[in-house]
Protein backbone atom coordinates (compact mmCIF):
# COMPACT_ATOMS: atom_id res chain seq x y z
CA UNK A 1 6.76 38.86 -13.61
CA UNK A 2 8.59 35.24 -14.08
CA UNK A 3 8.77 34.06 -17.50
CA UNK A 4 7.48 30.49 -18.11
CA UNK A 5 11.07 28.75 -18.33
CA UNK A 6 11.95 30.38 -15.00
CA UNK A 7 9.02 28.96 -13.42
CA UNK A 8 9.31 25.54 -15.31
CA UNK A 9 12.98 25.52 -13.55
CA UNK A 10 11.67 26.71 -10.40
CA UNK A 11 8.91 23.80 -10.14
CA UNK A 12 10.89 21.15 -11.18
CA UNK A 13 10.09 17.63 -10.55
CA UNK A 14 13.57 15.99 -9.86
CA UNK A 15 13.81 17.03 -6.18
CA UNK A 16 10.31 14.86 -5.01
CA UNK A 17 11.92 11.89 -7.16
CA UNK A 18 15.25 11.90 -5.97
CA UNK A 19 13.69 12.22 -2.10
CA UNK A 20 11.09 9.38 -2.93
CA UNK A 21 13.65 6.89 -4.05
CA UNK A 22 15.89 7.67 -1.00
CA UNK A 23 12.97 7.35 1.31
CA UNK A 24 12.21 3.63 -0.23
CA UNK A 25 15.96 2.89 -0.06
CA UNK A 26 16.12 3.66 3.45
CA UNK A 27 12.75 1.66 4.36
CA UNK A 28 13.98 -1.19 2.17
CA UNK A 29 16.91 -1.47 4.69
CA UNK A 30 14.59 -0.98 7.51
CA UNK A 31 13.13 -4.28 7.08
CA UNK A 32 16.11 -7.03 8.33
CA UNK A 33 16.86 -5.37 11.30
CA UNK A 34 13.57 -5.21 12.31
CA UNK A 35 12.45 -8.78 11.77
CA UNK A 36 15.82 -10.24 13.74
CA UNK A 37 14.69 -7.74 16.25
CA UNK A 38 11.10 -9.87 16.59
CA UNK A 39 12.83 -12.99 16.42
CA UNK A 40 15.03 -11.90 19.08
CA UNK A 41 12.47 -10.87 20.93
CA UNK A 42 10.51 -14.05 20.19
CA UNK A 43 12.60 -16.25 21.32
CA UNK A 44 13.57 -14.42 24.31
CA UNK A 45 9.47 -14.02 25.32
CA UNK A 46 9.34 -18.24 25.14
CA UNK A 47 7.12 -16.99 22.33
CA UNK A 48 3.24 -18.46 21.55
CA UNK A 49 4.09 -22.04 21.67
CA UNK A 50 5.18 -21.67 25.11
CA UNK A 51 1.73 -22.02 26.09
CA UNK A 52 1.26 -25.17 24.46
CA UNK A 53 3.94 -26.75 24.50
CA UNK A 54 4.38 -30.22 25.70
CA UNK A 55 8.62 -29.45 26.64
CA UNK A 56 8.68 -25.94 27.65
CA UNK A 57 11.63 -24.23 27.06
CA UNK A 58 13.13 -27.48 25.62
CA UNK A 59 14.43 -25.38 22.53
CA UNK A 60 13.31 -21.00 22.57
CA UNK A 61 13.24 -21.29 18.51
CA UNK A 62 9.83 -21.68 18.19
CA UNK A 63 7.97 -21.41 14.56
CA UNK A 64 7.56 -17.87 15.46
CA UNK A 65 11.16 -17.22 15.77
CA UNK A 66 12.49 -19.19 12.39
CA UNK A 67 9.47 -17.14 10.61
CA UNK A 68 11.02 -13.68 11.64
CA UNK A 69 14.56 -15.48 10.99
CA UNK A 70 13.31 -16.60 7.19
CA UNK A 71 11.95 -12.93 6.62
CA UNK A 72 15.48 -11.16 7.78
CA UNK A 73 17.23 -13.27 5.04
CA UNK A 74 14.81 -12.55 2.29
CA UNK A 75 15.15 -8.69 3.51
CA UNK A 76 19.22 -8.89 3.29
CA UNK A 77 19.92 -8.09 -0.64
CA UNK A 78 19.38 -4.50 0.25
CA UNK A 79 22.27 -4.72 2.80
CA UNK A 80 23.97 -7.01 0.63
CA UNK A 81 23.98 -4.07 -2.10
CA UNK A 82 25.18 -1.04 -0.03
CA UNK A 83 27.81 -3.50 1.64
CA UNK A 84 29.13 -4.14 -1.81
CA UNK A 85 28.69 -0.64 -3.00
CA UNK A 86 30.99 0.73 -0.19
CA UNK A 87 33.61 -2.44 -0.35
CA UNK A 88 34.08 -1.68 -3.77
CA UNK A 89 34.17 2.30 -3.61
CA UNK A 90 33.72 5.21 -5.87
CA UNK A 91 34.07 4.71 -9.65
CA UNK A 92 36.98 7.05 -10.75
CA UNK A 93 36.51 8.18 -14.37
């Protein structure tokens, strides 16, 4: 029969904390490359103004396109972070 410290050690809580923070630091990242993806895409479709525009394919950044631009560069301080964390290298004690 397990005592109760050997279960407390068994069923600790670290492992689901440690995995839940790496999971949200890997989705945080997610989020640039995906919205430059969309305004690539975007602006390569013609996008939704296309349709109404006056001067088709006068200039492919429509308001789509500098939306999905302006949401990449608010979603870059989590790049900005790990690029800094690996310029600067381990700590050494």
């Amino acid at each position: 029969m397990l005592s109760v410290d050997q279960t407390r050690r068994n069923a600790s809580a670290d492992p689901p904390t440690e995995n839940a923070a790496s999971i949200a630091e890997w989705l945080c990242l997610a989020a640039a490359p995906t919205f430059a993806i969309m305004a690539i895409v975007t602006m390569a479709s013609g996008g939704a103004d296309m349709i109404c525009s006056a001067t088709q394919g006068a200039f492919p950044m429509d308001g789509m396109a500098a939306m999905y631009l302006l949401m990449c560069a608010f979603h870059l301080p989590p790049w900005l972070r790990l690029i800094s964390r690996r310029a600067v290298g381990p700590t050494q004690p």
